[in-house]
N, C-alpha and C. Protein backbone atom coordinates (compact mmCIF):
# COMPACT_ATOMS: atom_id res chain seq x y z
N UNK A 1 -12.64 -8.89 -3.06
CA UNK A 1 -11.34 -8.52 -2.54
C UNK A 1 -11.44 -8.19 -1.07
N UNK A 2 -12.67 -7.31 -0.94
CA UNK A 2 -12.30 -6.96 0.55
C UNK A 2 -11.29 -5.97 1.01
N UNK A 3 -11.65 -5.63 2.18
CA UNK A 3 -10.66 -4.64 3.36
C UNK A 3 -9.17 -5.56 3.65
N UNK A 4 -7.91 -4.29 2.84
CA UNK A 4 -6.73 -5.20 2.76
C UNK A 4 -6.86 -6.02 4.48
N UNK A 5 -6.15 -6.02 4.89
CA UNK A 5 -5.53 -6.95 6.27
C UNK A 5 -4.20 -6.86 6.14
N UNK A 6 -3.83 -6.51 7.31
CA UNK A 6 -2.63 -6.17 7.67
C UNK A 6 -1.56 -7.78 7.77
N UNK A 7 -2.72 -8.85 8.25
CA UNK A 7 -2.05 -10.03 7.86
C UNK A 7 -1.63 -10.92 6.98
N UNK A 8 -2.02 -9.92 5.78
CA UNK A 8 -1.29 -10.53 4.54
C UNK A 8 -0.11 -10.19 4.43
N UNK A 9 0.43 -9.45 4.83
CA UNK A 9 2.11 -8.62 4.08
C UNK A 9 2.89 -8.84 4.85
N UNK A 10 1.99 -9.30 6.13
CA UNK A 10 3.45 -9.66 6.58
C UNK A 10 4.89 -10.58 6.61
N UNK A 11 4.14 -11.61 5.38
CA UNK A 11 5.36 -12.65 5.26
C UNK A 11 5.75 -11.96 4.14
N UNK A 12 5.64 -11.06 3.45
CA UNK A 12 6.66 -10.17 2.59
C UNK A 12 8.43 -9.81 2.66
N UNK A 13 9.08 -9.94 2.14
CA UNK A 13 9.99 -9.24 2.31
C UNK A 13 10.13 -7.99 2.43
N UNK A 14 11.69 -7.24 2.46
CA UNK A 14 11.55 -5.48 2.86
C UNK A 14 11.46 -5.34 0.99
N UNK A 15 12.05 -6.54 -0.23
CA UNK A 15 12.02 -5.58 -1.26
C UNK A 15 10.79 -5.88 -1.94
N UNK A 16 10.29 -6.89 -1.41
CA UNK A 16 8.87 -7.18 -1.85
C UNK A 16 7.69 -6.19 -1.46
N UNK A 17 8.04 -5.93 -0.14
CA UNK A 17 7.26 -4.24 0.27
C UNK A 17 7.52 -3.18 -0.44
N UNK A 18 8.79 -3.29 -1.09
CA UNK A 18 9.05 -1.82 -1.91
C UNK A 18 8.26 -1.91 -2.95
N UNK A 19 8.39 -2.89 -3.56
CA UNK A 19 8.11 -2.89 -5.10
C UNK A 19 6.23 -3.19 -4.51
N UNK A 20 5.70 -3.43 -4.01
CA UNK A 20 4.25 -3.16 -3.71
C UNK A 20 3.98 -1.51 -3.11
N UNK A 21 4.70 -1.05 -2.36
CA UNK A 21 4.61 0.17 -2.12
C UNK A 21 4.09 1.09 -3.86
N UNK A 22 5.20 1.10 -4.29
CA UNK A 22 5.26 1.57 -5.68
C UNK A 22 4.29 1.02 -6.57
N UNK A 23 3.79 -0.13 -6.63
CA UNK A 23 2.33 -0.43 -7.30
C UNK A 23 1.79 -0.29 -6.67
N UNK A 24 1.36 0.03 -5.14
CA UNK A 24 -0.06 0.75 -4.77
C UNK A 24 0.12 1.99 -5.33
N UNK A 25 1.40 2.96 -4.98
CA UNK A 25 1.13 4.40 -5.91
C UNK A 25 0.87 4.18 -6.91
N UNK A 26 1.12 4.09 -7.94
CA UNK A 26 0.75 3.65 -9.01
C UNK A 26 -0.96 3.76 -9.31
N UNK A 27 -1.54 2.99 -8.64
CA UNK A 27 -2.74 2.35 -8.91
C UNK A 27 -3.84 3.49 -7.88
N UNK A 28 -3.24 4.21 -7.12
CA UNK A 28 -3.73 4.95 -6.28
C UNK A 28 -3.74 6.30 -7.62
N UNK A 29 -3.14 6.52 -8.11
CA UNK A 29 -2.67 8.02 -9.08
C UNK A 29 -3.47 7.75 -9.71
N UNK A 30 -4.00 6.22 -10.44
CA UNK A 30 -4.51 5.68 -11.57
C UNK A 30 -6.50 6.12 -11.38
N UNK A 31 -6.48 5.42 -9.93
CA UNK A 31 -8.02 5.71 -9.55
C UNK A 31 -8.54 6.98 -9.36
N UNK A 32 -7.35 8.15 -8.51
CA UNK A 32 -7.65 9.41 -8.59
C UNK A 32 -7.73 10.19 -9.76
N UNK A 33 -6.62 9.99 -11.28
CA UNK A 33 -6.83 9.74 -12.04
C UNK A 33 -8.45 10.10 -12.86
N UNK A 34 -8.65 8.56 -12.56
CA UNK A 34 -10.25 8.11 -13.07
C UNK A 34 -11.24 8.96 -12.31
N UNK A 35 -10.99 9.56 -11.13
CA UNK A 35 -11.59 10.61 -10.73
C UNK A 35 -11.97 11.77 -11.30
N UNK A 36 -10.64 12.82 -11.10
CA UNK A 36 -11.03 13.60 -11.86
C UNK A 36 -11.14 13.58 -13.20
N UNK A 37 -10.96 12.53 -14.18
CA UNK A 37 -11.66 12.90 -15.11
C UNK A 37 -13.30 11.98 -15.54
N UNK A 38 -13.70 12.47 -14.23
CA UNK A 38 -15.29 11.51 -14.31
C UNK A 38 -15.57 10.01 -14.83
N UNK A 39 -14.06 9.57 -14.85
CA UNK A 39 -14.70 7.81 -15.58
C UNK A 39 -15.25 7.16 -14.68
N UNK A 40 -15.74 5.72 -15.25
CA UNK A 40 -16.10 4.94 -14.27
C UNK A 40 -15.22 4.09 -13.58
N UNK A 41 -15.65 4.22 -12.01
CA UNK A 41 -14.49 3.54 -11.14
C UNK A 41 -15.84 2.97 -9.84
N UNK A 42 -15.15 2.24 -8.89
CA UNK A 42 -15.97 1.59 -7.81
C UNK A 42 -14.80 2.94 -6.77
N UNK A 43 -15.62 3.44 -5.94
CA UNK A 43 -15.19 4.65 -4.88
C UNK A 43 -14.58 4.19 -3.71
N UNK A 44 -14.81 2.87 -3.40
CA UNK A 44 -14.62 2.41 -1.90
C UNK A 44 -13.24 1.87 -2.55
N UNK A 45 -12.44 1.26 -3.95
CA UNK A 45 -11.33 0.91 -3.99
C UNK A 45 -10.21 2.16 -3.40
N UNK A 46 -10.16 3.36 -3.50
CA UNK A 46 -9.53 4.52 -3.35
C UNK A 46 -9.22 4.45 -1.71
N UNK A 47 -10.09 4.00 -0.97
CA UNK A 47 -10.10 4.11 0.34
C UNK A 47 -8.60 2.47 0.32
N UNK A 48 -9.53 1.89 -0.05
CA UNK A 48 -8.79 0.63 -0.01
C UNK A 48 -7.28 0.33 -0.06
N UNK A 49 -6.96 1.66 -1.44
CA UNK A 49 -5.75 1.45 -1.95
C UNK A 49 -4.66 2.28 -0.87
N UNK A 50 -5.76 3.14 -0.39
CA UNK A 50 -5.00 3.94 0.99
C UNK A 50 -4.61 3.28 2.03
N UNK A 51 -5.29 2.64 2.37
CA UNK A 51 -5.54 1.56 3.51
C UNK A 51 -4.41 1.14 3.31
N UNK A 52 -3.91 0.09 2.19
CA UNK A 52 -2.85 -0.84 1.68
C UNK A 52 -1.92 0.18 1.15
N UNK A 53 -2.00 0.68 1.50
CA UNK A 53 -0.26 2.00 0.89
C UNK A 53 0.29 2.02 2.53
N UNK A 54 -1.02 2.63 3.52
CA UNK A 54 -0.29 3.36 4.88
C UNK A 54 0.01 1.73 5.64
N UNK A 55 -0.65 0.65 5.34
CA UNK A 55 -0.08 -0.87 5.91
C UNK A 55 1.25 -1.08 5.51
N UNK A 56 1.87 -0.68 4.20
CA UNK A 56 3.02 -1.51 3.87
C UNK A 56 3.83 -0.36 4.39
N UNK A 57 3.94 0.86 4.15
CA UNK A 57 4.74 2.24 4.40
C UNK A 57 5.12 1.50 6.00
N UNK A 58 4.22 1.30 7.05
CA UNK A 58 4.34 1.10 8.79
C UNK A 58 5.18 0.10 8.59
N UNK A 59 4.67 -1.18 7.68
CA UNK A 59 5.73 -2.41 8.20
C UNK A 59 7.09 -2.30 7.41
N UNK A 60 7.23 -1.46 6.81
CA UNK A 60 8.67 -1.13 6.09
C UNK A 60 9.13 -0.37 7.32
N UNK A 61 8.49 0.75 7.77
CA UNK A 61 9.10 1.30 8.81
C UNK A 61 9.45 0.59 9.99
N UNK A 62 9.03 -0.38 10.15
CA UNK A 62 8.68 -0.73 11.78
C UNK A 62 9.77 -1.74 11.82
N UNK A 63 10.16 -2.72 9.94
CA UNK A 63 11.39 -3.11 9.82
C UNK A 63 12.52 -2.55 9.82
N UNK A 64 12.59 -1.66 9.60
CA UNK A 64 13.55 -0.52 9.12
C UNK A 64 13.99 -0.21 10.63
N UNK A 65 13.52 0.34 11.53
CA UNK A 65 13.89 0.70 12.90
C UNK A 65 14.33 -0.48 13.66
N UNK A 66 13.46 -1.75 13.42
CA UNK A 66 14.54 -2.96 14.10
C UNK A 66 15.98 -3.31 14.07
N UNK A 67 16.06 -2.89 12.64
CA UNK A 67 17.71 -3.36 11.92
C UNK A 67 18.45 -2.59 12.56
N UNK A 68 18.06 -1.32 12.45
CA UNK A 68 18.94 -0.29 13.63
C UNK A 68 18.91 -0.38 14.73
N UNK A 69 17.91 -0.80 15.25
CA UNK A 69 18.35 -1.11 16.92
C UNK A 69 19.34 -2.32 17.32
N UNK A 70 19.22 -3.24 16.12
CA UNK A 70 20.23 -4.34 16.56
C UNK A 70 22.05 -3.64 16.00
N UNK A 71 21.64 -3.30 15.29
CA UNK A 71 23.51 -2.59 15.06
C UNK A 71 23.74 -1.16 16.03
């Protein structure tokens, strides 16, 4: 899989970002989750899933403030 990249999402839509927003939480709750209760998990995905939560959160935002500057 690898370190997300910011150049994947960007041909996303804004509701295609939502609904990925909400399955990274998801899957982020899931691994912390598997944390505290000692299962087995790979540690560097947690970072990962962070990584790819605060990427889509910016380009939702960064869409979000364009639309308003044009109206």
């Amino acid at each position: 899989m690898g370190v997300p990249q910011f150049t994947d999402i960007i041909s996303l839509s804004n509701t295609e970002i939502s609904e990925a927003i909400i399955e990274t939480e998801n899957e982020l709750f899931n691994l912390r989750f598997k944390k505290a209760t000692r299962q087995s998990f790979k540690s560097h995905e947690i970072k990962h899933t962070k990584r790819r939560l605060a990427q889509l959160k910016t380009l939702l935002t960064l869409r979000l403030e364009n639309v308003e500057q044009k109206d």
